[in-house]
N, C-alpha and C. Protein backbone atom coordinates (compact mmCIF):
# COMPACT_ATOMS: atom_id res chain seq x y z
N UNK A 1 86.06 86.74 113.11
CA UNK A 1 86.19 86.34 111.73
C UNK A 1 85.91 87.56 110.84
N UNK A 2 86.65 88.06 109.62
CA UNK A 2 86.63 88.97 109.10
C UNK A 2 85.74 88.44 107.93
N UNK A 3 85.04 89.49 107.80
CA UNK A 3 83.82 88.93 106.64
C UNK A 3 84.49 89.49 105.54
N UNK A 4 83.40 88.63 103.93
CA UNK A 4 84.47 89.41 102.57
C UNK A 4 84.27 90.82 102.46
N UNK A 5 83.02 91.33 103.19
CA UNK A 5 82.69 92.61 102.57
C UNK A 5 83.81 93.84 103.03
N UNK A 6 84.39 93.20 104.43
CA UNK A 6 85.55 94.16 105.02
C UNK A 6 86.70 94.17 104.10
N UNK A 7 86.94 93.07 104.09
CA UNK A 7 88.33 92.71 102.69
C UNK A 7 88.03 94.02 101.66
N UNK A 8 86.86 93.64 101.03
CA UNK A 8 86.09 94.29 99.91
C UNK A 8 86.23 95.88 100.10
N UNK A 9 85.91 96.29 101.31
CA UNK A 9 86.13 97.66 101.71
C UNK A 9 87.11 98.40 101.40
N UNK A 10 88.70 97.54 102.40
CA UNK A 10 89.40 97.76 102.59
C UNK A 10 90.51 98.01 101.18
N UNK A 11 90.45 97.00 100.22
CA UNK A 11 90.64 97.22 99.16
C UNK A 11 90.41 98.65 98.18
N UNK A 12 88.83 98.41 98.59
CA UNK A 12 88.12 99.75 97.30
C UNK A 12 89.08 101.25 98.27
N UNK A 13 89.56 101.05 99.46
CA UNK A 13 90.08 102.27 100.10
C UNK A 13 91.61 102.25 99.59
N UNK A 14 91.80 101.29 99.56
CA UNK A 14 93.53 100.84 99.27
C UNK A 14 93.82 101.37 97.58
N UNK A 15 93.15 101.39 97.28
CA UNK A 15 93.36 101.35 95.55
C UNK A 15 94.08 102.75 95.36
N UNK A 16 93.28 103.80 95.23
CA UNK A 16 93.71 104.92 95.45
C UNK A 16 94.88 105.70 95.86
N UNK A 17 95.47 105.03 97.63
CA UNK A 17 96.30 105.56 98.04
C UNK A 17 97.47 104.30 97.72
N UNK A 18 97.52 103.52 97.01
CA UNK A 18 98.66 102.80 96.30
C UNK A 18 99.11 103.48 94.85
N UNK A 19 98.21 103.83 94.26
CA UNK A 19 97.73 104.28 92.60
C UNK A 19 98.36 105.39 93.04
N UNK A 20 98.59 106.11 94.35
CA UNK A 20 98.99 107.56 94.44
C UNK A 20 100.62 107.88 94.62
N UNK A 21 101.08 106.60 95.86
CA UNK A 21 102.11 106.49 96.30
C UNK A 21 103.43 105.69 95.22
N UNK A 22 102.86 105.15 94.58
CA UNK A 22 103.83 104.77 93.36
C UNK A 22 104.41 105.61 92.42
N UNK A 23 104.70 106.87 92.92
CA UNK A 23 104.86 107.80 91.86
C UNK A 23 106.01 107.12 90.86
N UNK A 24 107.22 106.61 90.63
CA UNK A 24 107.79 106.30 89.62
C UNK A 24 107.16 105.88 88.68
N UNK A 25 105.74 105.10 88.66
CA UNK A 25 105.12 104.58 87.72
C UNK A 25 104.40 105.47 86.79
N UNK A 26 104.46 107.03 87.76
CA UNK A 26 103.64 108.09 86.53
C UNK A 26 104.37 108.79 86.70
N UNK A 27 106.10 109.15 86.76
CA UNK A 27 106.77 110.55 87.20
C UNK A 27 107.14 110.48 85.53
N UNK A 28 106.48 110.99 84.87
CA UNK A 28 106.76 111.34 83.17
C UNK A 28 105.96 112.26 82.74
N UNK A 29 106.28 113.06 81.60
CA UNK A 29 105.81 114.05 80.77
C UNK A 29 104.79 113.67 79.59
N UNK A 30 105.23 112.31 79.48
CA UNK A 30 104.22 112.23 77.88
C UNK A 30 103.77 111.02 78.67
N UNK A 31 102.19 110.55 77.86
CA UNK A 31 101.68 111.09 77.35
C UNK A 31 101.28 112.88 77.61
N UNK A 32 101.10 114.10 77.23
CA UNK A 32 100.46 114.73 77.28
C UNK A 32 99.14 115.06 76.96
N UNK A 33 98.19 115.46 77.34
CA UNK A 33 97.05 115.66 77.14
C UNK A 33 96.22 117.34 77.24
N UNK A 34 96.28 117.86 76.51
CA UNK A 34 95.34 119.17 76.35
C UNK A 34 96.88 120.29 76.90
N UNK A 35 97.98 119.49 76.59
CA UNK A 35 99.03 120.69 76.68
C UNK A 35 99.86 120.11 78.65
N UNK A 36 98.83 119.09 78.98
CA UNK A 36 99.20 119.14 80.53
C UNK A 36 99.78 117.86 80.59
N UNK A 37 101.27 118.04 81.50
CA UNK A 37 102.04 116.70 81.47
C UNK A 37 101.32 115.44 82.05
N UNK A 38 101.48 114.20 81.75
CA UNK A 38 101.05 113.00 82.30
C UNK A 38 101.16 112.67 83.78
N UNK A 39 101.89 113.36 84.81
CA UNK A 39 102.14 113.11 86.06
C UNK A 39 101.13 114.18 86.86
N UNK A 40 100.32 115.24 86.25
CA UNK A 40 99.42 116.08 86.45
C UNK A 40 98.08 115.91 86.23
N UNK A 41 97.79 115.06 84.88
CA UNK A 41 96.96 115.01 84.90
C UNK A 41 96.47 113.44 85.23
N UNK A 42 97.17 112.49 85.81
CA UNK A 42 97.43 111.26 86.50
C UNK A 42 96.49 111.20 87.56
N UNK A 43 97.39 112.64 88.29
CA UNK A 43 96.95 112.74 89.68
C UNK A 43 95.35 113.63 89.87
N UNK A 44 95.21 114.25 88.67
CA UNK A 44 94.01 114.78 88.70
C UNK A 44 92.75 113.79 88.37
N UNK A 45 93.11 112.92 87.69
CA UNK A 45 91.94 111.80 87.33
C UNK A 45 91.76 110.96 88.25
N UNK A 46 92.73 110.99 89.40
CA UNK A 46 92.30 110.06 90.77
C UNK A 46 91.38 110.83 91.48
N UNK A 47 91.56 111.81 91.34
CA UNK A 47 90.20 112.87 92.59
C UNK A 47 89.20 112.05 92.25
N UNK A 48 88.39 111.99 90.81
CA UNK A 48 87.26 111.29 90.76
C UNK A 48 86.81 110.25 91.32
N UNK A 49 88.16 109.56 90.83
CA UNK A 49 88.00 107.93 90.64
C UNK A 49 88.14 107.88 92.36
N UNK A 50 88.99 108.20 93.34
CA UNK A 50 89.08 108.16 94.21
C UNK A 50 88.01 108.05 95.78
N UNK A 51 87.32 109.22 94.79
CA UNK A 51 85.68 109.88 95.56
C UNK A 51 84.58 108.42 95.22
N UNK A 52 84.96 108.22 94.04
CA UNK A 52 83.48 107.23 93.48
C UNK A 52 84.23 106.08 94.39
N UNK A 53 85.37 105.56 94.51
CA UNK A 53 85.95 104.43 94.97
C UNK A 53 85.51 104.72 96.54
N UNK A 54 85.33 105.49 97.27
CA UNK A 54 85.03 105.37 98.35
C UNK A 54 83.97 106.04 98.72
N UNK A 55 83.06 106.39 97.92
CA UNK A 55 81.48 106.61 97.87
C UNK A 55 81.12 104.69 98.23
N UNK A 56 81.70 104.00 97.16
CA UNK A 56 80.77 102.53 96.95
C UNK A 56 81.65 101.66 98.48
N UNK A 57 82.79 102.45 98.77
CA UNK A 57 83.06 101.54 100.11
C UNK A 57 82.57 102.13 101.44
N UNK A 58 81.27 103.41 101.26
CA UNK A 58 80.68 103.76 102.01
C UNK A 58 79.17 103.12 102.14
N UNK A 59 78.73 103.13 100.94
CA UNK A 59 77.59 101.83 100.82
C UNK A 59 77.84 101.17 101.38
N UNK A 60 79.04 99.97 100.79
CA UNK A 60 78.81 98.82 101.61
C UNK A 60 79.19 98.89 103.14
N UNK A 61 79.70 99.68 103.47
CA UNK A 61 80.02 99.80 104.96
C UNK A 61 78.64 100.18 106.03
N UNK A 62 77.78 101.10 105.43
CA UNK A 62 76.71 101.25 105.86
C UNK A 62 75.28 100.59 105.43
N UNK A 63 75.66 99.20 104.63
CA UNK A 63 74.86 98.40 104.37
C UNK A 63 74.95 97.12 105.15
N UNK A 64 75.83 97.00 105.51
CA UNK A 64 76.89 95.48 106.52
C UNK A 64 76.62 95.95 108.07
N UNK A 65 76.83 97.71 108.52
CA UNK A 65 76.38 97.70 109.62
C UNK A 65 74.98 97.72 109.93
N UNK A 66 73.95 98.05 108.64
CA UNK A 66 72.35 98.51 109.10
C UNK A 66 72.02 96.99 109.20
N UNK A 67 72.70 95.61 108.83
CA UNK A 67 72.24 94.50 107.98
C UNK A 67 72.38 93.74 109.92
N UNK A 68 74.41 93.76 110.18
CA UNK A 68 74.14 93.24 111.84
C UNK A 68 73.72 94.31 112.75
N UNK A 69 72.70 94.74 112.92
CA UNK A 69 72.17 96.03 114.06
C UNK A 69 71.70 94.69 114.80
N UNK A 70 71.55 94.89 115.99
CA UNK A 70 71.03 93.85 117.18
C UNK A 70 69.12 94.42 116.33
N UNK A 71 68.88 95.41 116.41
CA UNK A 71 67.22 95.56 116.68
C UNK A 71 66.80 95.66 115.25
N UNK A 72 67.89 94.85 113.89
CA UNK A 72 67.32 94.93 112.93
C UNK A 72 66.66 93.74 112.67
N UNK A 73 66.83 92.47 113.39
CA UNK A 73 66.21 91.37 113.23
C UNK A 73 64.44 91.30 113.09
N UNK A 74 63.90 90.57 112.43
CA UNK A 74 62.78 90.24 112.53
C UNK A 74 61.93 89.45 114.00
N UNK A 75 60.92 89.71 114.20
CA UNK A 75 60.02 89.33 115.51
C UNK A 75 60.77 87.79 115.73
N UNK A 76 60.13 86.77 114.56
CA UNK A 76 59.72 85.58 114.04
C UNK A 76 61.31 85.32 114.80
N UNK A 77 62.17 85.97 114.43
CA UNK A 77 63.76 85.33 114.54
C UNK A 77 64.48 85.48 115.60
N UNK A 78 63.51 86.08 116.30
CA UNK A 78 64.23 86.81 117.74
C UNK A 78 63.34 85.76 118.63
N UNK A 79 62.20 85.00 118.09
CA UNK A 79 61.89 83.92 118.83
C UNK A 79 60.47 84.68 119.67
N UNK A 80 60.05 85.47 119.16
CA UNK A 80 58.81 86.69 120.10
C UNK A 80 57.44 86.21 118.98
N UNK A 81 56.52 86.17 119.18
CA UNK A 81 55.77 85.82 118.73
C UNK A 81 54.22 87.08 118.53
N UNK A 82 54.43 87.19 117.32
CA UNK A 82 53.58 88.78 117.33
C UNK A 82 52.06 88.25 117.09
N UNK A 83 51.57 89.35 117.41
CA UNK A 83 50.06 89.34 117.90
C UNK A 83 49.41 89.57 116.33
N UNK A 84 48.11 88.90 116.24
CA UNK A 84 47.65 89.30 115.24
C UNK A 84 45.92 89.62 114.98
């Protein structure tokens, strides 16, 4: 069973390389900005957005695996009964 947080992942990874591959949707000159055509500086404002978009689908990826670790469970839940 695929959990939401994989969906969730998979998405925040997807965004980017869809936003990239659609070029007809940014192959234009204007707007311009600081003298630099719109299909340049398009692709330059994804570096960021791109990095932060898969910074946060690195969190959750390494929050979902530390969360099912077999030896992250608690004593109480593993049915062991700790000494006190």
């Amino acid at each position: 069973m695929v959990k939401a947080v994989y969906v969730a992942i998979a998405i925040l990874l997807f965004i980017p390389l869809i936003a990239l591959l659609a070029i007809p949707t940014y192959n234009s000159v204007n707007p311009t900005l600081g003298g630099v055509a719109f299909f340049y500086w398009y692709q330059i404002l994804w570096m960021p957005l791109g990095a932060l978009l898969y910074y946060i689908a690195s969190v959750l990826w390494n929050r979902t695996e530390k969360d099912s670790a077999p030896g992250n469970k608690p004593a109480a839940r593993r049915g062991r009964r700790t000494r006190r």
